[in-house]
Protein backbone atom coordinates (compact mmCIF):
# COMPACT_ATOMS: atom_id res chain seq x y z
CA UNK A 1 4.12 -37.44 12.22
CA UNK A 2 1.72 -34.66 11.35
CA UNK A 3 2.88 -34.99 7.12
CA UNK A 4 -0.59 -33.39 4.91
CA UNK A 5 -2.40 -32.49 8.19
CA UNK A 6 -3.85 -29.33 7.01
CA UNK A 7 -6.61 -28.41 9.30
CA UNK A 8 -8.28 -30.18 12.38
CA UNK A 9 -10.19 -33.41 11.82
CA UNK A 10 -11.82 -33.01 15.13
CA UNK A 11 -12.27 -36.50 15.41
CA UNK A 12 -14.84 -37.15 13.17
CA UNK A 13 -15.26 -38.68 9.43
CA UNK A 14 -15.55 -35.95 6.55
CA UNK A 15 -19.22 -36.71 6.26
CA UNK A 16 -20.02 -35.50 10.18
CA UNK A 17 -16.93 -32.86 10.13
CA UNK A 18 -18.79 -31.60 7.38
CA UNK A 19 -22.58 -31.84 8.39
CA UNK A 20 -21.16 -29.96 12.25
CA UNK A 21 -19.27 -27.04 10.51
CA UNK A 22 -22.66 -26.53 8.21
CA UNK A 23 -24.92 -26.09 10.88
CA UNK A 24 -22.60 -24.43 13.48
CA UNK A 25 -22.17 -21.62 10.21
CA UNK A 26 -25.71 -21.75 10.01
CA UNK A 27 -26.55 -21.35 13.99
CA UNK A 28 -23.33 -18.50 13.16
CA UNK A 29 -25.12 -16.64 10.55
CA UNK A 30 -28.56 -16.77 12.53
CA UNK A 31 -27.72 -16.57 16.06
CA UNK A 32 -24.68 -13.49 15.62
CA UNK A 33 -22.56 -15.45 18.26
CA UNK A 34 -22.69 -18.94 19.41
CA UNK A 35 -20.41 -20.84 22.33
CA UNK A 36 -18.69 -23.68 21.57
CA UNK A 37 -15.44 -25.49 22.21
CA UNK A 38 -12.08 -23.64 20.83
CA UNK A 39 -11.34 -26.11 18.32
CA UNK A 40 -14.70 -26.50 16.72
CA UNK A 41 -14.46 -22.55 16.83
CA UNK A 42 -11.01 -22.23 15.14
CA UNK A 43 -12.35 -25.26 12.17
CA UNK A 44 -15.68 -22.82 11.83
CA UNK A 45 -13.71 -19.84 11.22
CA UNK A 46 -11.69 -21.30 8.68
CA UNK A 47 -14.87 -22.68 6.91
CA UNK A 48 -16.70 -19.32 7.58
CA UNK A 49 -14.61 -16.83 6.39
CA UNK A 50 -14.31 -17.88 2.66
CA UNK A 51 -18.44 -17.89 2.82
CA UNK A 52 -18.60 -14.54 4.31
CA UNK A 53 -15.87 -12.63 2.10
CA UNK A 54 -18.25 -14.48 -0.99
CA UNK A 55 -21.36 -12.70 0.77
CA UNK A 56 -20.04 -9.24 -0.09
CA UNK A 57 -21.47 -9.16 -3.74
CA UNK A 58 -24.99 -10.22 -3.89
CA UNK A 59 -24.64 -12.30 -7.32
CA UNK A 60 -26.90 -14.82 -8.24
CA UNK A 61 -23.69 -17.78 -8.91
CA UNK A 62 -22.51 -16.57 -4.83
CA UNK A 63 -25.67 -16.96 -3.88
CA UNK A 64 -25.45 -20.53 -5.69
CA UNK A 65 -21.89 -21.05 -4.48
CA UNK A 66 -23.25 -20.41 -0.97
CA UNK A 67 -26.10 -22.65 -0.52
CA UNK A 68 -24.07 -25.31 -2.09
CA UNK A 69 -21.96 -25.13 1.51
CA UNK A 70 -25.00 -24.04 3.75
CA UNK A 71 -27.52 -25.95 2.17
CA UNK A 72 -30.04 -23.65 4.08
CA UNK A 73 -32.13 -20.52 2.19
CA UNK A 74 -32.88 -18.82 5.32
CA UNK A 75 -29.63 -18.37 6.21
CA UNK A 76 -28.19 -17.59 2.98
CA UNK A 77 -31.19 -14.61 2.83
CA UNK A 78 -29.94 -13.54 5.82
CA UNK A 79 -26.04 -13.96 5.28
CA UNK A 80 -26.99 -11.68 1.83
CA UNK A 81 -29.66 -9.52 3.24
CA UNK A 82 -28.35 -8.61 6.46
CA UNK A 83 -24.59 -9.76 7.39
CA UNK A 84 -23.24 -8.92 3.66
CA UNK A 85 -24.00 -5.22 3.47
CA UNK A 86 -22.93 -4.23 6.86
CA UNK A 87 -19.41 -6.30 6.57
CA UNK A 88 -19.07 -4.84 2.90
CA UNK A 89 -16.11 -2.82 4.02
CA UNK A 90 -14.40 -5.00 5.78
CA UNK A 91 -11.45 -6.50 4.28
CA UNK A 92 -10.95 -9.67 6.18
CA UNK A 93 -11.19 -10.96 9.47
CA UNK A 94 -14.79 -11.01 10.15
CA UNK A 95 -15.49 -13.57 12.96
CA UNK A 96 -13.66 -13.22 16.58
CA UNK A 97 -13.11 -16.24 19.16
CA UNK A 98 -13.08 -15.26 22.73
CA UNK A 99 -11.42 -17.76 25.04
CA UNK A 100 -13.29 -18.14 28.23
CA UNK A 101 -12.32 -21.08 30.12
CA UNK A 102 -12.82 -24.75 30.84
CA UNK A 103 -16.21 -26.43 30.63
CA UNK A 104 -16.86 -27.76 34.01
CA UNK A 105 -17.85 -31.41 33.24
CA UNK A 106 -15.02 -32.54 30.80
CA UNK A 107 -12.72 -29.31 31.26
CA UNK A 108 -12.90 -28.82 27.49
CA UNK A 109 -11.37 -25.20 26.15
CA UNK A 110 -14.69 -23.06 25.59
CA UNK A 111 -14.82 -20.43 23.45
CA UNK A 112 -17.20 -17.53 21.72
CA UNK A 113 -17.07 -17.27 18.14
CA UNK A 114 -18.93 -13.90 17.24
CA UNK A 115 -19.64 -12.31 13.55
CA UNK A 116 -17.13 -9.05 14.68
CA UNK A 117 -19.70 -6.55 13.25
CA UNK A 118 -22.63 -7.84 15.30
CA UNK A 119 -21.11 -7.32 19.12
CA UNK A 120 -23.09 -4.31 20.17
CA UNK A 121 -21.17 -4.35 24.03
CA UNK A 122 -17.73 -3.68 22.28
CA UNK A 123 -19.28 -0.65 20.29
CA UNK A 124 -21.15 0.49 23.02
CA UNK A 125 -18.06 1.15 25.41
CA UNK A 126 -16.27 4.20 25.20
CA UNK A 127 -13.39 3.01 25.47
CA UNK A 128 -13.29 1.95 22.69
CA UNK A 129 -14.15 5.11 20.20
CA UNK A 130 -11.56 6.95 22.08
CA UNK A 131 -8.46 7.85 20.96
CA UNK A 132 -5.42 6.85 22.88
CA UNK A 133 -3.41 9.56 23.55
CA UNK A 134 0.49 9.11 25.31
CA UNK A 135 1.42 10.21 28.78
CA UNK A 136 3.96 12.43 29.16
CA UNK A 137 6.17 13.56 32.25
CA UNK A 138 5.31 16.45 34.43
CA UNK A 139 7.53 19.08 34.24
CA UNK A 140 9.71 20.63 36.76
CA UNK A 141 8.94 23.97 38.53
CA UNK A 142 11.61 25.81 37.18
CA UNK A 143 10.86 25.16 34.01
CA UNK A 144 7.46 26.03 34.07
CA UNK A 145 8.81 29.52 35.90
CA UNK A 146 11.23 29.84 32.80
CA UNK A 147 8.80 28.90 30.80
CA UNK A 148 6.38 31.59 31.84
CA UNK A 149 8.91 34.17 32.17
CA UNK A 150 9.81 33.52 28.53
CA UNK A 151 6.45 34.07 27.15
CA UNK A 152 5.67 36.96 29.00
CA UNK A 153 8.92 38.94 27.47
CA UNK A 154 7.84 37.38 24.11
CA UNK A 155 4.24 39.04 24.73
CA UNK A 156 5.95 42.40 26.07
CA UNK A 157 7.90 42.68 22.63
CA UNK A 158 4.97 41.83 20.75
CA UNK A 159 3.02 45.04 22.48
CA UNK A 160 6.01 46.90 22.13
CA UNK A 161 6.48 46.51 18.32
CA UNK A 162 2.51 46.78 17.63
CA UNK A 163 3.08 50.44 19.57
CA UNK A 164 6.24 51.19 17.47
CA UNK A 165 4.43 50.53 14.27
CA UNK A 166 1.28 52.43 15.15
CA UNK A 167 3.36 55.69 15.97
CA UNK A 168 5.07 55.43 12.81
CA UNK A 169 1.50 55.18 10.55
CA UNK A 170 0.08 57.96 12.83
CA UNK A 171 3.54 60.50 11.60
């Protein structure tokens, strides 16, 4: 039974669980992106996240609060320096885990957890700063024909009621 299993143990006691999600937030915070397996990933973004949305005011208690997790100045610096203004706007969701495969030795899941602000190749596409726009149906030939016949009696009538009006200021 899984009864008060609230997040992964990952097979370690809370001493090491805790000491391996410190420095994998630290090597986070430092490094932008670091590869790891998916369930370490998916326990450091549950640790992270709280750390990071604390990041966005630079206070002197978060800054306490902080280093009591990280236990590491030059990453807290840099988490408050660097990561916390450019994430300020952000509401939420500020690491992303990309899947990408097995590990070849054990055939573990490997993944890429990445600070979501930081990935300069998904900015740098353009792809991705366009908008999407929705395909639509050609239409048939006789309805472009009608179509063009229709605007060119609506343009006639236009002419002819720009004449009308100009004889009638000219009397």
């Amino acid at each position: 039974m899984r009864h008060g299993k609230k997040f992964n143990h990952l097979s370690r006691k809370s001493g090491h669980r805790k000491a391996l999600l410190r420095n994998m937030a630290i090597a986070l915070i430092t490094h932008k992106r670091i590869k790891t397996t998916l369930p370490k990933a998916k326990a450091l973004r549950k640790f992270i996240e709280p750390i990071l949305t604390r990041a966005k005011d630079n206070t002197t208690h978060s800054r306490r609060v902080i280093f009591s997790y990280l236990q590491n100045k030059d990453a807290v610096n840099e988490l408050f320096n660097e990561v916390g203004p450019k994430i300020a706007e952000r509401p939420g969701g500020y690491v992303r885990i990309l899947k990408m495969g097995f590990r070849p030795s054990d055939a573990a899941d490997v993944a890429i957890i990445e600070l979501v602000d930081y990935n300069e190749t998904a900015e740098a596409t353009p792809e991705a700063n366009k908008k999407r726009t929705r395909r639509r149906r050609k239409k048939k030939s006789s309805e472009t024909t009608e179509a063009v016949a229709t605007e060119e009696t609506t343009e006639e009538a236009t002419e002819e009621a720009a004449d009308n009006e100009e004889e009638k200021t000219e009397e």
